[in-house]
Every structure is written in structure tokens, then in C-alpha cells.
C-alpha atoms as a PDB file:
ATOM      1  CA  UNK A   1       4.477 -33.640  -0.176  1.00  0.00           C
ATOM      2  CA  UNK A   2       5.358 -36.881   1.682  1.00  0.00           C
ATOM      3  CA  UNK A   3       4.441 -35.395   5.270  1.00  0.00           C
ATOM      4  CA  UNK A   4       1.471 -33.501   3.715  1.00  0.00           C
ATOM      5  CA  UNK A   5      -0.083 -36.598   2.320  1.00  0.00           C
ATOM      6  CA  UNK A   6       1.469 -39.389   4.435  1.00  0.00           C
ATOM      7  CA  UNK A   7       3.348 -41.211   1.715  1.00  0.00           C
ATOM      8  CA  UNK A   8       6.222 -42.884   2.305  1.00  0.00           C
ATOM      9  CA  UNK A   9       7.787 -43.810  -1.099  1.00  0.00           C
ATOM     10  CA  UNK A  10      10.293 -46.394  -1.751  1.00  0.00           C
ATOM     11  CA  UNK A  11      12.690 -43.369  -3.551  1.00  0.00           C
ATOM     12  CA  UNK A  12      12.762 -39.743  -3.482  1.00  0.00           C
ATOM     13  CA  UNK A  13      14.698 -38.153  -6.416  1.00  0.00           C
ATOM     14  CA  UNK A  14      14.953 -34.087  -6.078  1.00  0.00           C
ATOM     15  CA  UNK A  15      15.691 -32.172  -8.930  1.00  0.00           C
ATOM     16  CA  UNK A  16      17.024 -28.316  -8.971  1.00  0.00           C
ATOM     17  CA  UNK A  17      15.150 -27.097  -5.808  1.00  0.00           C
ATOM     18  CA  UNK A  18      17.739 -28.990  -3.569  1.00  0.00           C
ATOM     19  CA  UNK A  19      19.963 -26.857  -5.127  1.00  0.00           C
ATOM     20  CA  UNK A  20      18.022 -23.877  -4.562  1.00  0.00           C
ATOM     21  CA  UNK A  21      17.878 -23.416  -8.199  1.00  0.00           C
ATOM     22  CA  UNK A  22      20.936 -24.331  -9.700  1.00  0.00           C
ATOM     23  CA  UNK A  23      21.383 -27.714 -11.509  1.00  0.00           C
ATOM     24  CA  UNK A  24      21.753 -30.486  -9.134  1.00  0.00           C
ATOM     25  CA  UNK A  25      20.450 -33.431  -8.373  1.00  0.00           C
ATOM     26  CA  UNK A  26      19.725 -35.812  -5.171  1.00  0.00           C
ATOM     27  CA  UNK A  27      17.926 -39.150  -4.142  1.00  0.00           C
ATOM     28  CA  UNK A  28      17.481 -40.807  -2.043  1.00  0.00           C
ATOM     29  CA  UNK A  29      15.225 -44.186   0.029  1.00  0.00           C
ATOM     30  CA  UNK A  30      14.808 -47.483   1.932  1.00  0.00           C
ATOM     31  CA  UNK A  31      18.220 -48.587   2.978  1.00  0.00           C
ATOM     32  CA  UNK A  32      17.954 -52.346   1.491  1.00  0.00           C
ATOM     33  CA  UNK A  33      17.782 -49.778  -2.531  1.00  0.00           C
ATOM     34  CA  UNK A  34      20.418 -47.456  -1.217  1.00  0.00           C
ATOM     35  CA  UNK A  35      23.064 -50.218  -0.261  1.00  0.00           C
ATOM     36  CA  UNK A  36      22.794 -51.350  -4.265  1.00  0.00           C
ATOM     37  CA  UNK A  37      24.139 -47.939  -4.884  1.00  0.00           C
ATOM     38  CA  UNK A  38      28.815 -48.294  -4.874  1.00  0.00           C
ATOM     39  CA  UNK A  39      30.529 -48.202  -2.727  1.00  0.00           C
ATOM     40  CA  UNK A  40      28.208 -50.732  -0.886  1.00  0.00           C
ATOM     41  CA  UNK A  41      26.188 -51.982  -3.685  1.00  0.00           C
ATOM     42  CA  UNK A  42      26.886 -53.196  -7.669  1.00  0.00           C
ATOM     43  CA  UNK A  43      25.148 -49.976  -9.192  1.00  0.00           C
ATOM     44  CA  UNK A  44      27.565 -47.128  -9.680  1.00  0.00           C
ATOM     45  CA  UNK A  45      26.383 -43.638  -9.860  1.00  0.00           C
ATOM     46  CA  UNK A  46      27.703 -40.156 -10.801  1.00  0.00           C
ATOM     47  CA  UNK A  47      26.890 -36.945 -12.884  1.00  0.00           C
ATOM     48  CA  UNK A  48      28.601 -34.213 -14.205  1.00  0.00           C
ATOM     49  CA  UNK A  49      27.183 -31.889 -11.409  1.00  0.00           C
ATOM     50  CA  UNK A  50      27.490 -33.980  -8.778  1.00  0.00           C
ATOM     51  CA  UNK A  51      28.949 -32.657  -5.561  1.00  0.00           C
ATOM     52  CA  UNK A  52      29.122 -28.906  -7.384  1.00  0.00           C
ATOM     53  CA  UNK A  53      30.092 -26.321  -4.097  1.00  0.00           C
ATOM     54  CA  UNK A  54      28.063 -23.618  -5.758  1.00  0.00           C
ATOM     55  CA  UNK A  55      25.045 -25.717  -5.726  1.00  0.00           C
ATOM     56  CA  UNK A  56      25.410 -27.762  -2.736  1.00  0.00           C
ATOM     57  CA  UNK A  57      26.158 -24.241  -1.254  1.00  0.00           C
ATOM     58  CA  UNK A  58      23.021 -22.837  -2.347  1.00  0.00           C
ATOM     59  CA  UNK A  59      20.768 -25.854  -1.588  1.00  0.00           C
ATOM     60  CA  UNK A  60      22.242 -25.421   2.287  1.00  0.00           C
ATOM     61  CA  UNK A  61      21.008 -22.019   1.910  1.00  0.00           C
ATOM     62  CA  UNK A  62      17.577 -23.236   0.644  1.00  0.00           C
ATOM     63  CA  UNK A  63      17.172 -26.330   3.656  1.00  0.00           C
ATOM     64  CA  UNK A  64      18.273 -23.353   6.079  1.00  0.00           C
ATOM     65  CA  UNK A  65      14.957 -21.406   4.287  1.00  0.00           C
ATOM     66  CA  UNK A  66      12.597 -24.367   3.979  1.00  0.00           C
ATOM     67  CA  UNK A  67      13.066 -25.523   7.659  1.00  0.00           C
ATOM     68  CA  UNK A  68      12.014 -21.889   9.674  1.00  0.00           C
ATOM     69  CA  UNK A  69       9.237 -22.560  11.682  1.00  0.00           C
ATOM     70  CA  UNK A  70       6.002 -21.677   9.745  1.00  0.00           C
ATOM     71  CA  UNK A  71       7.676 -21.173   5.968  1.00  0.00           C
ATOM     72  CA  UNK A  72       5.393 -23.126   3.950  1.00  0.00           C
ATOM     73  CA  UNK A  73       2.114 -22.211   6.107  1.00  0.00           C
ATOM     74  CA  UNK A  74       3.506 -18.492   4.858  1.00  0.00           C
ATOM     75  CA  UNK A  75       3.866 -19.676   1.349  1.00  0.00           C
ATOM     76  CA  UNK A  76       0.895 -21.546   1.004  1.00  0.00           C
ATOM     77  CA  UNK A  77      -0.838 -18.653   2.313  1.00  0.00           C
ATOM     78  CA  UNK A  78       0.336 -16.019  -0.639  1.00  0.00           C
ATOM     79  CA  UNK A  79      -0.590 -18.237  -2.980  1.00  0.00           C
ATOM     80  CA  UNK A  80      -3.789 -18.763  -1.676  1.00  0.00           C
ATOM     81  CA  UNK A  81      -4.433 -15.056  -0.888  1.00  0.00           C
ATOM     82  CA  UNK A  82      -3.266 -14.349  -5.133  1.00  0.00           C
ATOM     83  CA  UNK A  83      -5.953 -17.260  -6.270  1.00  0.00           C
ATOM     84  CA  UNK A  84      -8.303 -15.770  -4.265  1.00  0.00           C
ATOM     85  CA  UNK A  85      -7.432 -12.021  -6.127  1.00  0.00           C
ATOM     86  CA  UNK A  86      -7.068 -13.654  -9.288  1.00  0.00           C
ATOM     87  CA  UNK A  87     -10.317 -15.517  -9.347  1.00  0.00           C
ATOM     88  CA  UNK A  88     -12.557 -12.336  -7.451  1.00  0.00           C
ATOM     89  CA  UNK A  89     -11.172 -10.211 -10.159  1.00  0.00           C
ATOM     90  CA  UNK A  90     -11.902 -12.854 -13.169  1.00  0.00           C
ATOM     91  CA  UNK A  91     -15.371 -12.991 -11.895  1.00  0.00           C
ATOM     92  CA  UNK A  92     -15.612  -9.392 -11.901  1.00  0.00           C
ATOM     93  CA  UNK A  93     -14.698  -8.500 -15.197  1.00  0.00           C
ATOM     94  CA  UNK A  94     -17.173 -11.506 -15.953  1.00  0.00           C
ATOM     95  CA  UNK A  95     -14.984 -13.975 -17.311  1.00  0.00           C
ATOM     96  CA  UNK A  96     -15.245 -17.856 -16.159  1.00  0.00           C
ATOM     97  CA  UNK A  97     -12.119 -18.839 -14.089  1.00  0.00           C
ATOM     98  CA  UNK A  98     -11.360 -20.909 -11.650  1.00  0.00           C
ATOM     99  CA  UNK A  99      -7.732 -22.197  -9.572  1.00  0.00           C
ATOM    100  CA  UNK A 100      -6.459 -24.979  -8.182  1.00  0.00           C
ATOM    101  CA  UNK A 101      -3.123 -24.648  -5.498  1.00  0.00           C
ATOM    102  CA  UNK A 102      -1.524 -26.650  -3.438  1.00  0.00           C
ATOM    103  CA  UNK A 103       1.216 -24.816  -0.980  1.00  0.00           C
ATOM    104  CA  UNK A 104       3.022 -22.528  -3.093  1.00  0.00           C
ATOM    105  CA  UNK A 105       2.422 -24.353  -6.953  1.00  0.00           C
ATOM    106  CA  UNK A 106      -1.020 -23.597  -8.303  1.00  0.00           C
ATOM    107  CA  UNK A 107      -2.815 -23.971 -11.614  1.00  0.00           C
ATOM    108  CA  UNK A 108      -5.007 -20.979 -13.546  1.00  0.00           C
ATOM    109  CA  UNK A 109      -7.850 -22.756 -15.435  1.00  0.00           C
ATOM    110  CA  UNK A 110     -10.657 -20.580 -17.850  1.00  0.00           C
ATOM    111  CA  UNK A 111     -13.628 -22.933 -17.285  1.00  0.00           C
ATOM    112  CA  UNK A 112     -16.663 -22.860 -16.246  1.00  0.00           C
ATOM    113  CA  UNK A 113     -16.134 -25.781 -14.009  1.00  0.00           C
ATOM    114  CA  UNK A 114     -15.744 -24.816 -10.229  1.00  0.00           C
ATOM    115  CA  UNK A 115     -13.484 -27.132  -9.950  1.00  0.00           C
ATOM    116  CA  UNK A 116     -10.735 -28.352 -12.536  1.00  0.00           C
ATOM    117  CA  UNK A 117      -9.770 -31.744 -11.409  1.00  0.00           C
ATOM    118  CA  UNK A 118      -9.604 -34.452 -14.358  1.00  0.00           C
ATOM    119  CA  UNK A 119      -7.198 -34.032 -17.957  1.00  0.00           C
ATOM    120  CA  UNK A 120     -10.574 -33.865 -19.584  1.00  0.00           C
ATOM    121  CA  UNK A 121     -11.738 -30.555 -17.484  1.00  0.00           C
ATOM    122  CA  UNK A 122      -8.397 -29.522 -18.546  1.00  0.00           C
ATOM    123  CA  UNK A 123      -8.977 -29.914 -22.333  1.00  0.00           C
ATOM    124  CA  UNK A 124     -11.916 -28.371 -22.302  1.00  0.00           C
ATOM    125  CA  UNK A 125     -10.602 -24.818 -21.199  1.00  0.00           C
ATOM    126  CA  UNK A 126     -10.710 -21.937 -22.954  1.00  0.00           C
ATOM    127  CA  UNK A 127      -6.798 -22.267 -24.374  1.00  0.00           C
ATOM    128  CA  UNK A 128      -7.492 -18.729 -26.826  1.00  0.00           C
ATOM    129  CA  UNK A 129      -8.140 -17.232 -23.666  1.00  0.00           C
ATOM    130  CA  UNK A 130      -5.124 -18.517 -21.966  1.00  0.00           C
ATOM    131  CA  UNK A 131      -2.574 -17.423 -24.691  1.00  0.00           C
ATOM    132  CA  UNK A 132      -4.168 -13.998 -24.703  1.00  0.00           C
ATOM    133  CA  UNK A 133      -4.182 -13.704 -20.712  1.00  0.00           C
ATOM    134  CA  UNK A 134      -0.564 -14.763 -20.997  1.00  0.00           C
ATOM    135  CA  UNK A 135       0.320 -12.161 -23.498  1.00  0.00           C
ATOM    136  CA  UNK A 136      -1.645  -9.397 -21.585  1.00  0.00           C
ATOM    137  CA  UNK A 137       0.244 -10.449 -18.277  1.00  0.00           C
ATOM    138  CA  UNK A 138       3.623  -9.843 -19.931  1.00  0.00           C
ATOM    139  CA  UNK A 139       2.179  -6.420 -21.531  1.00  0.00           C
ATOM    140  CA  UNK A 140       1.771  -5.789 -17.256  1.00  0.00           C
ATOM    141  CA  UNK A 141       5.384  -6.670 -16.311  1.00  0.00           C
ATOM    142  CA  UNK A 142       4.463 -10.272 -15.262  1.00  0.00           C
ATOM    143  CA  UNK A 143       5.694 -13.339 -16.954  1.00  0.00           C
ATOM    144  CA  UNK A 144       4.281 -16.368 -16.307  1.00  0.00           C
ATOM    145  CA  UNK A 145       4.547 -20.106 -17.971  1.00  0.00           C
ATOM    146  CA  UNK A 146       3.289 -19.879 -21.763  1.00  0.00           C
ATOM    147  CA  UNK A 147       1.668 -22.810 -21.350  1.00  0.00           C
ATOM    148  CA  UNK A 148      -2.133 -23.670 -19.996  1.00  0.00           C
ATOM    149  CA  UNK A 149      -1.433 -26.779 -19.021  1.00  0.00           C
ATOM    150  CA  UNK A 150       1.877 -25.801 -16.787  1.00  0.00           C
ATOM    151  CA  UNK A 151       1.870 -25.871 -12.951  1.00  0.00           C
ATOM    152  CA  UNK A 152       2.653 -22.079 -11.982  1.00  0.00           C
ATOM    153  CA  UNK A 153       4.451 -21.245  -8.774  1.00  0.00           C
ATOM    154  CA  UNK A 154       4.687 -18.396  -6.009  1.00  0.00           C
ATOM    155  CA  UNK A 155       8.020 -18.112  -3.857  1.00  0.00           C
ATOM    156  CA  UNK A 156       8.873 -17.024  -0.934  1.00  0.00           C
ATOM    157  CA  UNK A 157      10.589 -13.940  -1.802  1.00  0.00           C
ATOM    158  CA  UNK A 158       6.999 -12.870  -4.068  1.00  0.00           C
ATOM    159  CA  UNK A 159       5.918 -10.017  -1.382  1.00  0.00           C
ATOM    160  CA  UNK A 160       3.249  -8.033  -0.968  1.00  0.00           C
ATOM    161  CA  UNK A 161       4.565  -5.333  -4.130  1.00  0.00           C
ATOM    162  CA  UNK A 162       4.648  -8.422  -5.768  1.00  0.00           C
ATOM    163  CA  UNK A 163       1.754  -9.969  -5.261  1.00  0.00           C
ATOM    164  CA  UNK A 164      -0.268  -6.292  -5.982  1.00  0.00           C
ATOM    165  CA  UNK A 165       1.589  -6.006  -9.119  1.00  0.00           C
ATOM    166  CA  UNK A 166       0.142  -9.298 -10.695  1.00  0.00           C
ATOM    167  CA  UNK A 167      -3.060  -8.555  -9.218  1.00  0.00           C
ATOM    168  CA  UNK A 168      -3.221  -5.651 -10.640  1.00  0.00           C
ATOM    169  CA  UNK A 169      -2.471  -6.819 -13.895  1.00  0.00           C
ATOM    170  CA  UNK A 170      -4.429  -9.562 -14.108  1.00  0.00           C
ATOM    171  CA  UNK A 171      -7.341  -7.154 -13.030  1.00  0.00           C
ATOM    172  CA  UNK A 172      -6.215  -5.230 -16.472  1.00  0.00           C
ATOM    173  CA  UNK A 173      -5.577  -8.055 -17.921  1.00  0.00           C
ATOM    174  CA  UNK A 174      -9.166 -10.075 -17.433  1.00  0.00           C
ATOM    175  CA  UNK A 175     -10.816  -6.069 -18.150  1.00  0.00           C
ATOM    176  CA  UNK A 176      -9.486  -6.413 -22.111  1.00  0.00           C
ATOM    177  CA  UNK A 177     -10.236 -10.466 -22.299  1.00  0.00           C
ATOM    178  CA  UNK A 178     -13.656  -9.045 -21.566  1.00  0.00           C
ATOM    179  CA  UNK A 179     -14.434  -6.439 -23.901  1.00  0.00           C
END
């Protein structure tokens, strides 16, 4: 996010992803913060995880992934190509619907609103419809978060089978939210 928007913050902290998954933990910034941090600094820091070979081994494996030329063009790009199935097939089955995504973490909104942008746009979707969708999705063999107003995410390893497969139930799925 800090190369895609041009931010330069004064600390990054990472959570599991620099782990690839497992739980880990990692920060990092300016020099003049970091050098408060022992052995240089006052502020001592450690954690029960910290340094964990199984995780530090899998987040290598993960910064291997992340840095091939062209990854997150590829993931942005099957996320955007499911929004775009999700939302032609909402709109078929006649039910309002609308996405937002950024790279590879997207957002599923029933409005009428083209655009979902503010907490109040947010409120005002259809949450019945939402459980139900979510329930009907895991009737299809796809689980996603039970929550409306969770971020949803696409990976790297979600395929073409995959990405059919919740297309195809979300085609079912938006068919029975309709009738």
C-alpha cells in the first residue's frame, strides 16, 4: 500500500502475512524511532513468537512469492475479473449489488449505490440479504467472512476452478435471493 499510494509512514507494523500465515509479527520505520528500540534504545521489546523458525520460514517463503515480477498485477487482476462475475451475475438475477477492490482485498456491498464509499453507504445495505447470500454461498462449497461489513480477500493460489466455483455459486446463490 505504501508504493501504491506514495505514503511513507513513520512505522510499519505487519501482522500474520509476514509470516505467510502463521502468527508473527514485524515492524518496523525511521531510524531516529527504531534506535529507541534495545539494544540501542531505552524501549525493550519481545513476544512470545518472536523469532519462531516455522514462521520466519514461511514468511521467507511468502517475500520469495510477493516479490516475482508481476504477482500483485496477477492478483489484482482475479479479483477484479470475480467482482466483475459477481456483480454481472447480481445484476442478472436482478438484485442491486455493487463491489469495491483494491489488489487482491475487496468488499461485496447489496446497495443500490454504484459506488459504496462512506460508513453511512455501508449502513444502509441490505444486511438480510447479506446473511442469506452468506448462508447460500456455504450451501455452494464457498465460505466467506460472516460478516457484511468484513474486507474479503482473493489469493494467489484461488485459480481459475476456483474462481468458477464461486462464480458459479454466487450465480445460484443471487437466483434464490431473487425469487
Amino acid at each position: 500500500a505504501q508504493e501504491v499510494y506514495g505514503v511513507t509512514p513513520d512505522m510499519t507494523c505487519l501482522g500474520k502475512v509476514i509470516g505467510g500465515g502463521l502468527p508473527v509479527g514485524a515492524f518496523g520505520g525511521r531510524t531516529d524511532i527504531m534506535n529507541m528500540i534495545a539494544p540501542l534504545g531505552a524501549v525493550y521489546q519481545a513476544g512470545t513468537l518472536s523469532g519462531s523458525p516455522l514462521a520466519v520460514a514461511a514468511g521467507i517463503c511468502m517475500l520469495d512469492a510477493i516479490s516475482q515480477p508481476g504477482f500483485y498485477d496477477d492478483l489484482g487482476a482475479r479479483a477484479e475479473k470475480l467482482m466483475t462475475g459477481l456483480k454481472s451475475r447480481a445484476a442478472a438475477a436482478g438484485i442491486p449489488f455493487t463491489t469495491n477492490q483494491v489488489g487482491g482485498m475487496f468488499g461485496c456491498f447489496f446497495s443500490e449505490e454504484d459506488t459504496v464509499t462512506t460508513f453511512a453507504q455501508v449502513m444502509d445495505c441490505n444486511s438480510d440479504h447479506f446473511q442469506r447470500y452468506f448462508h447460500l454461498m456455504l450451501d455452494g462449497g464457498i465460505y466467506l467472512a460472516p460478516s457484511a461489513f468484513e474486507a474479503g480477500f482473493i489469493s494467489i493460489v484461488h485459480g481459475e476452478a476456483e474462481l468458477a466455483a464461486t462464480l458459479a455459486a454466487a450465480e445460484n446463490a443471487f437466483a434464490a435471493l431473487a425469487s
